[in-house]
Protein backbone atom coordinates (compact mmCIF):
# COMPACT_ATOMS: atom_id res chain seq x y z
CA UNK A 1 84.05 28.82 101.99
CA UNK A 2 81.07 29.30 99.60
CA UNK A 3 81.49 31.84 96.76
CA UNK A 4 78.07 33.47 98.33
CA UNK A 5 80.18 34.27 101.58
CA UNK A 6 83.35 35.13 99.97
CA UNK A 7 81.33 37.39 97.71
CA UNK A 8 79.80 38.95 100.91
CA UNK A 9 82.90 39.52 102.65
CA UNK A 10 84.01 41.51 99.43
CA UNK A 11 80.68 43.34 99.65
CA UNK A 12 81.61 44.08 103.17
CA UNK A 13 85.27 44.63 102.70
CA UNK A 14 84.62 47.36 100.39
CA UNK A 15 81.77 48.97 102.46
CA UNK A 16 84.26 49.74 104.83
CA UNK A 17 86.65 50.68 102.70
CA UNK A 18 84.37 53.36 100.87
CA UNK A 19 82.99 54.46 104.34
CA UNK A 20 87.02 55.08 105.54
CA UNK A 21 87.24 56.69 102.82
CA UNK A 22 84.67 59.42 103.22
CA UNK A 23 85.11 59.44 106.75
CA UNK A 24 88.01 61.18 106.22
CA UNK A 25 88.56 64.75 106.48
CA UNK A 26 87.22 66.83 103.16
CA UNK A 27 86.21 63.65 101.36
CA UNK A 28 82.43 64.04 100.91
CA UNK A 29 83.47 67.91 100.43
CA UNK A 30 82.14 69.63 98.00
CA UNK A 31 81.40 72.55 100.74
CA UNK A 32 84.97 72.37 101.17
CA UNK A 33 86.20 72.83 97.56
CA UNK A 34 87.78 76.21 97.37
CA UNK A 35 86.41 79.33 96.45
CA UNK A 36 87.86 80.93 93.62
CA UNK A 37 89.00 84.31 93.15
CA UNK A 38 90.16 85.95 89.74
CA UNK A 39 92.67 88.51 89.18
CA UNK A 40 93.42 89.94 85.27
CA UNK A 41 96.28 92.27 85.79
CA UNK A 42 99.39 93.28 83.94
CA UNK A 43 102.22 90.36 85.32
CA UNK A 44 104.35 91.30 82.74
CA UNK A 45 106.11 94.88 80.78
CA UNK A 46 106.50 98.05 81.73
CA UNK A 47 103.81 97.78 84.56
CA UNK A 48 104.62 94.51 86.03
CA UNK A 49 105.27 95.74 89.42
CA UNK A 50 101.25 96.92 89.90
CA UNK A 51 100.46 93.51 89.11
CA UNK A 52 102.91 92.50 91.71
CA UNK A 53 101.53 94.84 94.16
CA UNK A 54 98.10 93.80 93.48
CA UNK A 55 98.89 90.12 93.91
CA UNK A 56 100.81 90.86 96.94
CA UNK A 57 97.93 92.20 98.68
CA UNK A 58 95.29 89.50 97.45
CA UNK A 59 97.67 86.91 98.95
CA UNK A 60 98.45 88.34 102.73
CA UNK A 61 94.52 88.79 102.89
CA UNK A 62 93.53 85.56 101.63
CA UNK A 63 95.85 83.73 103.77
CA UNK A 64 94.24 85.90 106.73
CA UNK A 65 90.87 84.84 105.31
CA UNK A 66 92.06 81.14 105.48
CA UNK A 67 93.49 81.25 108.58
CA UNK A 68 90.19 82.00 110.00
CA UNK A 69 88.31 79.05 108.20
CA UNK A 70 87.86 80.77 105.35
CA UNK A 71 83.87 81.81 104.08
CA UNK A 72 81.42 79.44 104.21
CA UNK A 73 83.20 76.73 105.26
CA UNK A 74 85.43 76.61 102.24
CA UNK A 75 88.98 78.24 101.41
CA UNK A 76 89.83 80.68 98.99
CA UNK A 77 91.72 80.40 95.84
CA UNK A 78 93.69 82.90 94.24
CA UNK A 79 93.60 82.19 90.01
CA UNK A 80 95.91 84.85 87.93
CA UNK A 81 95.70 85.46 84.45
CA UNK A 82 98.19 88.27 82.81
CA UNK A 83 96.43 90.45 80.63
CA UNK A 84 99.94 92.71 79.68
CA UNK A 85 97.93 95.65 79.75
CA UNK A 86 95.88 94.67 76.58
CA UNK A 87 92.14 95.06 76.58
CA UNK A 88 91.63 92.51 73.98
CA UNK A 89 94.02 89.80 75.97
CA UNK A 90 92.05 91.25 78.99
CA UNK A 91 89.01 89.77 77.96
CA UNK A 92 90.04 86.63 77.13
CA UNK A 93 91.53 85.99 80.01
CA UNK A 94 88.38 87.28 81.49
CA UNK A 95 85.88 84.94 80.21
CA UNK A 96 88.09 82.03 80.20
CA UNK A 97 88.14 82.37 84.60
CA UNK A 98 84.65 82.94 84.82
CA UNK A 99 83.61 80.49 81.83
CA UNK A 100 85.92 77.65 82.96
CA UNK A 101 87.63 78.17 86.19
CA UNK A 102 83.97 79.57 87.28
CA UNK A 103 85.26 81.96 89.87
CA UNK A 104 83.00 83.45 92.30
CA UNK A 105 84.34 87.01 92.12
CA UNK A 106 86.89 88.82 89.11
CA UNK A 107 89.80 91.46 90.88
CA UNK A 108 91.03 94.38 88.05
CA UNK A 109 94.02 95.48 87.40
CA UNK A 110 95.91 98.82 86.58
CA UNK A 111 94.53 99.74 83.31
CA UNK A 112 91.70 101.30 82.96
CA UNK A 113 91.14 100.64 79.25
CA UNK A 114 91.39 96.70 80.36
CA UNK A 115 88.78 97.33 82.76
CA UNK A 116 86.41 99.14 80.73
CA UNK A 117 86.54 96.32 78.30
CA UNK A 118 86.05 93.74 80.99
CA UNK A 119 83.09 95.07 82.99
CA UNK A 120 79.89 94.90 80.37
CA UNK A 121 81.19 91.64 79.88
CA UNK A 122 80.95 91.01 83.48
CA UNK A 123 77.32 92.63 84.00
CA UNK A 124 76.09 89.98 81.59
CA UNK A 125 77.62 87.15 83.18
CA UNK A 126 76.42 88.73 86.31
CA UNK A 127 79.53 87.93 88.29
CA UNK A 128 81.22 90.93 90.30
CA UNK A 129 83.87 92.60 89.10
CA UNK A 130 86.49 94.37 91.55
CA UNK A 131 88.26 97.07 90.40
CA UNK A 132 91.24 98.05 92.85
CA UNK A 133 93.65 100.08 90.51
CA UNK A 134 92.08 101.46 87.20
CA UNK A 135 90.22 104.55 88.18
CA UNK A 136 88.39 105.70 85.07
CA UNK A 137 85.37 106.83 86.05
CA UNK A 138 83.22 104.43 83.32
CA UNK A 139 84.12 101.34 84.86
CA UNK A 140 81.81 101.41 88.37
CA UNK A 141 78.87 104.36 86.70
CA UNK A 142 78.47 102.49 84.06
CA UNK A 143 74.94 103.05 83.41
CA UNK A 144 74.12 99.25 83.74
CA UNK A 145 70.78 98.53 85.18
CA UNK A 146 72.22 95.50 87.27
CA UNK A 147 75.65 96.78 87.82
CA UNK A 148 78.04 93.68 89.09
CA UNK A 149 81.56 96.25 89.18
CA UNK A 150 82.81 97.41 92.58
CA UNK A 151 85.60 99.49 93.55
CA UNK A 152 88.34 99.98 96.18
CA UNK A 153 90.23 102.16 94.34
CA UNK A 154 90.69 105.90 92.95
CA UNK A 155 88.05 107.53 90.46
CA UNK A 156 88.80 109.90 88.29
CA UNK A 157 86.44 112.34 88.67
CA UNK A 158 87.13 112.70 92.73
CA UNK A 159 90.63 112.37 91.90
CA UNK A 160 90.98 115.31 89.38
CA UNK A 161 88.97 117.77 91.65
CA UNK A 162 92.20 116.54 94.08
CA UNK A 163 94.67 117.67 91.31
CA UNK A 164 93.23 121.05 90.92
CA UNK A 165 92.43 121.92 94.23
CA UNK A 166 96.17 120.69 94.84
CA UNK A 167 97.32 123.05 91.93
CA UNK A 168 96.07 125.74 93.54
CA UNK A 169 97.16 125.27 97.09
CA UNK A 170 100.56 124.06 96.50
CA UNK A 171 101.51 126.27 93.18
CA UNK A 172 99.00 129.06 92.90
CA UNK A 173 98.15 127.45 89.33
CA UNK A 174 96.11 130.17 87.52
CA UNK A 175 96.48 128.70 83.89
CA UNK A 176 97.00 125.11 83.92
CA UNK A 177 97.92 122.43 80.76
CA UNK A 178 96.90 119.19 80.64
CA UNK A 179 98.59 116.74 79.10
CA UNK A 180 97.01 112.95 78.53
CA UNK A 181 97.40 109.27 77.51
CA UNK A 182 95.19 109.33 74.65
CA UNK A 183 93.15 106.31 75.53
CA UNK A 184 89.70 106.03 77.65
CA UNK A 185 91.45 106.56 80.70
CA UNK A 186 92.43 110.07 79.35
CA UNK A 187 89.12 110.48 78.00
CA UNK A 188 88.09 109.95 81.65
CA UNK A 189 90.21 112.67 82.90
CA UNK A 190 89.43 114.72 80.71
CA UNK A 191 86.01 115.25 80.96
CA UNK A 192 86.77 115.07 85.33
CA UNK A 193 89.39 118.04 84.91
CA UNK A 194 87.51 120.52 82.68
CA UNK A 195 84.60 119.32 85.43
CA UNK A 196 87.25 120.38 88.12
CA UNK A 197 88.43 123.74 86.51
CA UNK A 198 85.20 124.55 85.59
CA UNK A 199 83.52 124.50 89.29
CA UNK A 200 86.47 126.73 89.90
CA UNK A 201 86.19 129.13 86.86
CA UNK A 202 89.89 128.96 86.10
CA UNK A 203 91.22 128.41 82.27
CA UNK A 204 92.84 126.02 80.59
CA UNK A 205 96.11 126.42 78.44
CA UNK A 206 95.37 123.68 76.58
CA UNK A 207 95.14 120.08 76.27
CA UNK A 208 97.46 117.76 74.90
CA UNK A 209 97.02 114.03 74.11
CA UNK A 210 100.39 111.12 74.18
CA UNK A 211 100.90 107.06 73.47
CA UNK A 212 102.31 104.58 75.17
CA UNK A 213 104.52 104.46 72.11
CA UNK A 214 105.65 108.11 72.12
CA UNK A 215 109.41 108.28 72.83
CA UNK A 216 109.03 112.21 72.92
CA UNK A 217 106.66 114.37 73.52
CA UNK A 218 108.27 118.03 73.07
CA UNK A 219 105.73 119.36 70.17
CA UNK A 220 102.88 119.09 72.72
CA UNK A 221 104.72 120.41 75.29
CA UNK A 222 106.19 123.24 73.23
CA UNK A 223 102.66 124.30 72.38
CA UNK A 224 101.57 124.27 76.07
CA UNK A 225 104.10 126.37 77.05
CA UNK A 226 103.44 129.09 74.11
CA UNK A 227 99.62 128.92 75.45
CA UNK A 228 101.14 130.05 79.02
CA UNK A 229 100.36 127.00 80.95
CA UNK A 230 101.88 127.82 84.50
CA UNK A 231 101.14 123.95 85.78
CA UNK A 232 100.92 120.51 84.19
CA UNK A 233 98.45 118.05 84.75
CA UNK A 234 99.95 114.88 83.84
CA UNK A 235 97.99 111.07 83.52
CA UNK A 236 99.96 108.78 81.83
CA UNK A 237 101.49 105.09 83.44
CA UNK A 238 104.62 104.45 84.36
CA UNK A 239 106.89 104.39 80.68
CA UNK A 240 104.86 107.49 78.88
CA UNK A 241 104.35 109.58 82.14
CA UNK A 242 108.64 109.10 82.27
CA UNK A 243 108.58 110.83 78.48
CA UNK A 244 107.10 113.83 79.39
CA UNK A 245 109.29 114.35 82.33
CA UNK A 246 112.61 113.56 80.04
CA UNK A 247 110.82 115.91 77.64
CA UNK A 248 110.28 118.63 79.99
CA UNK A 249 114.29 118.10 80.56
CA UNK A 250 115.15 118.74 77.29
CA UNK A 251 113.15 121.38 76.57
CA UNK A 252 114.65 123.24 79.86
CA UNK A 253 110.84 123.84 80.84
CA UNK A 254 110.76 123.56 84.90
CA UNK A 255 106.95 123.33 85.21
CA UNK A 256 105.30 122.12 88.02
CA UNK A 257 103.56 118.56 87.48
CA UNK A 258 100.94 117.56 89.27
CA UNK A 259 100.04 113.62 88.00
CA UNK A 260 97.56 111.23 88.56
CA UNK A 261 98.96 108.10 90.47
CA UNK A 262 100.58 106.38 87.36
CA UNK A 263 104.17 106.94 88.02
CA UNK A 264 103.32 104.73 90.94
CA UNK A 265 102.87 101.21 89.02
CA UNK A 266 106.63 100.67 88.42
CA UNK A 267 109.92 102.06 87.91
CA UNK A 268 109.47 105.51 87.01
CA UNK A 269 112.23 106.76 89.66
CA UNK A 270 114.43 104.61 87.26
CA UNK A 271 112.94 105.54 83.38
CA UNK A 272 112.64 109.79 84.35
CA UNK A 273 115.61 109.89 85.72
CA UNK A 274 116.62 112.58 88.46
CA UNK A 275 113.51 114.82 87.68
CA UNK A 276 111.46 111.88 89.17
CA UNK A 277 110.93 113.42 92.54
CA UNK A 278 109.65 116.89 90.69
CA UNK A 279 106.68 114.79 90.20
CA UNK A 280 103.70 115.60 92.86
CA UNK A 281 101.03 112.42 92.00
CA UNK A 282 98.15 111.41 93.91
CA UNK A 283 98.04 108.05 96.42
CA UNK A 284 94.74 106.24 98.27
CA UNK A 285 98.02 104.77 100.82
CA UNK A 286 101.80 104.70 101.67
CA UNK A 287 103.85 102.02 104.22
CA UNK A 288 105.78 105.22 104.43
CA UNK A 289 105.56 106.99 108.06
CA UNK A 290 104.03 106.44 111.40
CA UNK A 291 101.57 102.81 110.53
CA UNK A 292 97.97 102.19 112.22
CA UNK A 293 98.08 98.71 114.19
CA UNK A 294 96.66 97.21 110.75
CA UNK A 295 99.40 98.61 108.94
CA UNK A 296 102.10 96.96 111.09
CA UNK A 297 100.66 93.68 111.08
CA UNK A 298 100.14 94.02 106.58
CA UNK A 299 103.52 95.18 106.79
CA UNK A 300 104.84 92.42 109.77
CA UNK A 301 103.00 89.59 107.05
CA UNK A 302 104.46 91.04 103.81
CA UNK A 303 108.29 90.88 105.20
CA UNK A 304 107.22 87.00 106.20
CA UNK A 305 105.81 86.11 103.01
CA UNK A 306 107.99 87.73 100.64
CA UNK A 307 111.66 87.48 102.16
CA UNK A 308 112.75 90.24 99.32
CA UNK A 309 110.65 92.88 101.56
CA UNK A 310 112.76 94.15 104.70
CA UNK A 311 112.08 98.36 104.82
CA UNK A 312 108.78 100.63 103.76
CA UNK A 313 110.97 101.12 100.20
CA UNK A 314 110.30 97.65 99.44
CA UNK A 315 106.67 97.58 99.06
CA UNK A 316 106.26 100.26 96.71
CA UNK A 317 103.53 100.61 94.72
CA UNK A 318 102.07 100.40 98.21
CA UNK A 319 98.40 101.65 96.77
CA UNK A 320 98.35 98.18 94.48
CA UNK A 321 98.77 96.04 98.01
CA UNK A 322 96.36 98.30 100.03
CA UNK A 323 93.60 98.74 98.09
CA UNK A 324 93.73 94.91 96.73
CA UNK A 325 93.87 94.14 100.54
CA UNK A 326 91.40 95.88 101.76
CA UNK A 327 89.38 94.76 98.50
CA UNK A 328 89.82 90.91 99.50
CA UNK A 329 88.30 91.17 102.87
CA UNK A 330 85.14 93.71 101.29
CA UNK A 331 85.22 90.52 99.05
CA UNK A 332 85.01 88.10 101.60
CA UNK A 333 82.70 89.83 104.23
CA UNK A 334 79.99 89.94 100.90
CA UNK A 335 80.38 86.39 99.80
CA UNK A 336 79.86 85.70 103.40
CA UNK A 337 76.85 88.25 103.62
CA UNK A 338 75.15 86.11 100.43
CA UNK A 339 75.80 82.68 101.95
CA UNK A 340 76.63 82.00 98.44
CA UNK A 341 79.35 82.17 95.68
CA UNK A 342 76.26 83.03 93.19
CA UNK A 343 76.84 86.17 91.59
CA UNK A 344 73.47 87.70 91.74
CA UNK A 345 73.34 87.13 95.51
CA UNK A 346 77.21 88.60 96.21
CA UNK A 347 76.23 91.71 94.43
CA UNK A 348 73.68 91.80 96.84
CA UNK A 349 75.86 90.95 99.73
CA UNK A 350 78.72 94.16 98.63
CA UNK A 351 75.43 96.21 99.51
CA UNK A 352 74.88 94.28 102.85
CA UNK A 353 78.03 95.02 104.22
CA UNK A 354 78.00 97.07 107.62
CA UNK A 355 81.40 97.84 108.88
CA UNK A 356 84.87 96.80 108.16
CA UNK A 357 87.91 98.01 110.01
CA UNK A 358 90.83 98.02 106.74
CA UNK A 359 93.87 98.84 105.88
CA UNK A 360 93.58 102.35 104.09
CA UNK A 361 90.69 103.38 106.58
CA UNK A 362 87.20 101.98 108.46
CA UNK A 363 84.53 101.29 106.01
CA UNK A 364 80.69 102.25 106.75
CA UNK A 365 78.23 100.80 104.66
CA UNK A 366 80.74 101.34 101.66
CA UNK A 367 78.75 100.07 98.52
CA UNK A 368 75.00 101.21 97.45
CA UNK A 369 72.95 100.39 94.47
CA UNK A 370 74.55 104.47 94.04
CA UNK A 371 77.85 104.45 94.79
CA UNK A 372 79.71 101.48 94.26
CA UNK A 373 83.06 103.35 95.06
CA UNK A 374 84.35 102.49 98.49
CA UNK A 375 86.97 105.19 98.46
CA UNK A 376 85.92 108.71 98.53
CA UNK A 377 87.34 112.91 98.45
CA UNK A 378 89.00 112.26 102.15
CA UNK A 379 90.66 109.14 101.24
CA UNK A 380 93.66 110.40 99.06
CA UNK A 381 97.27 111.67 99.91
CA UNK A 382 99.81 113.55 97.80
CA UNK A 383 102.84 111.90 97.42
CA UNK A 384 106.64 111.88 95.34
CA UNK A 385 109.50 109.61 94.46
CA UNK A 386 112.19 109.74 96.67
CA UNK A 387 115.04 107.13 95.16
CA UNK A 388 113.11 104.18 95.21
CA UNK A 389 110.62 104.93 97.46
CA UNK A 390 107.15 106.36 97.26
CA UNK A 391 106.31 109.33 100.45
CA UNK A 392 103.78 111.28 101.27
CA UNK A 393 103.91 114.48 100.77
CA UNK A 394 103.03 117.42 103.80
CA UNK A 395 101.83 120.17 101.92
């Protein structure tokens, strides 16, 4: 055997082994290398359980997504970072999945402080951003000529018309308080409620600012009771909005509260106690009740995937799983609509979408170049604790 047709068999040899090599399924790939999807949320402290919820819902609809062959040929990829409800570690973990993990589209989290901090950085990078929890008003009219953030998800300004009209119906509120993280998300709600109580000429008794750190909160409540405040309008999370409540207890003060969804992002049924279900707050979704077809299957998928789940209490903060849901698949439909992951072109393909049948309703057309809210005035329900489980409420 000469070395020339030894040499040759090698050459061949290898041929075949390279070409049973990409012959195989995936191998020459790159269209099938997964499409990643970000998510900066609180995993960890006091509002863990939104970040759970969040996650929850990103995972039964990209598993749907997959299931289906996923968009454009190519999976999707869930990539989590925790930003423990820290705009500075926000950010961070911000740039670091769309510098190096280079994903297509970014999914919020509960804070809206972390989300205002993450969305100019996202307009320059000109990747979308997806906010489906943080509702200050800032982080989707942002005033950003090319405006990458989206929303499936409260805002404060439609929400706080909600809490006054509310007031009104359900308490006959004639002098209300207000009493406020002092952070941008209170500065949000601010501004929305004296918007709110101004369109219905009614006065204010005051307005009274808290932090996270506060472990009481009876001076400011003291002085919104001397002003004659007759109903409370509470935004806080889950730890401070249980202060003012234990507050409220030891002052012997039984005001009505009327709160923005907060209390919903953990355990507040645990940290306020049995004054908990005094709390009215606001909800975009609840397992709780008679389901649509779509929310038996979510529901049928959630007690598959996560063993733990086995009634409607178990799945509680239900909003974090709905609106993340329902955010996927708006996600997917536009990446689709692009026939791209490029950022510039899936902004464009959010606007593109038609119609999508969801979870927390039917979507029409639900982004424009002027509303990049999907959820609107119609699309919220009043709701309480009720031991560990979050229902709506029927008047």
């Amino acid at each position: 055997m000469s070395v020339h047709t030894a040499f040759s068999r090698r050459q061949l040899l290898g041929a075949a082994a390279i070409a049973a090599v990409l012959a195989l399924p995936g191998a020459a790939a790159h269209a099938a290398d997964p499409i990643k999807i970000g998510l900066v949320a609180a995993l960890s402290g006091q509002s863990a359980k939104s970040g759970e919820a969040i996650t929850r819902g990103l995972t039964i609809a990209i598993e749907e997504v997959n299931a289906k062959g996923g968009v454009l040929g190519r999976p999707l990829e869930l990539i989590r970072r925790d930003d423990e409800s820290n705009p500075g570690k926000g950010l961070l973990a911000a740039r670091e999945l769309v510098q190096r993990e280079k994903v297509a589209v970014l999914f919020g989290g509960l804070d809206t402080p972390v989300s205002m901090a993450i969305v100019p950085y996202m307009n320059t990078e000109k990747v979308p951003f997806m906010g489906v929890w943080a509702a200050g008003t800032p982080i989707t009219r942002n005033g950003a000529a090319e405006n990458y953030a989206f929303r499936v998800s409260a805002v404060d300004e439609i929400v706080d018309q909600a809490l006054v009209d509310y007031a009104v119906k359900k308490y006959g509120a004639k002098k209300p308080g207000m009493i406020l993280i002092n952070n941008s998300w209170g500065e949000s709600n601010e501004a929305g409620l004296k918007k709110a109580l101004g369109g219905a000429n009614m006065p204010y008794a005051g307005i009274e600012k808290f932090n996270d750190a506060d472990v009481d909160v009876v001076p400011q409540l003291t002085r919104l009771k001397a002003a004659g405040a007759d109903t409370l309008f509470m935004v806080g999370n889950v730890a401070p909005s249980s202060i003012v409540v234990k507050s409220l207890d030891r002052m012997g003060w039984d005001v009505p509260i009327v709160s923005h969804w907060g209390p919903a992002g953990g355990r507040f049924n645990e940290l306020a106690g049995a004054s908990a279900p005094k709390v009215h707050f606001i909800q975009t979704f609840t397992f709780s009740g008679k389901l649509t077809p779509k929310g038996e299957q979510v529901f049928a998928a959630l007690k598959k995937k996560f063993p733990e789940i086995k009634t409607t209490a178990d799945v509680t903060p239900a909003v974090g799983i709905a609106n993340a849901y329902d955010g996927l698949h708006l996600t997917a439909l536009a990446i689709a609509k692009a026939g791209s992951t490029e950022g510039t072109k899936v902004r464009m393909g959010f606007y593109g979408i038609d119609k999508y049948d969801g979870l927390i309703k039917s979507y029409f057309k639900p982004f424009s170049s002027d509303n990049q809210d999907a959820l609107g005035p119609k699309d919220y329900i009043f709701t309480r604790f009720v031991g560990p489980e979050i229902l709506p409420l029927t008047n």
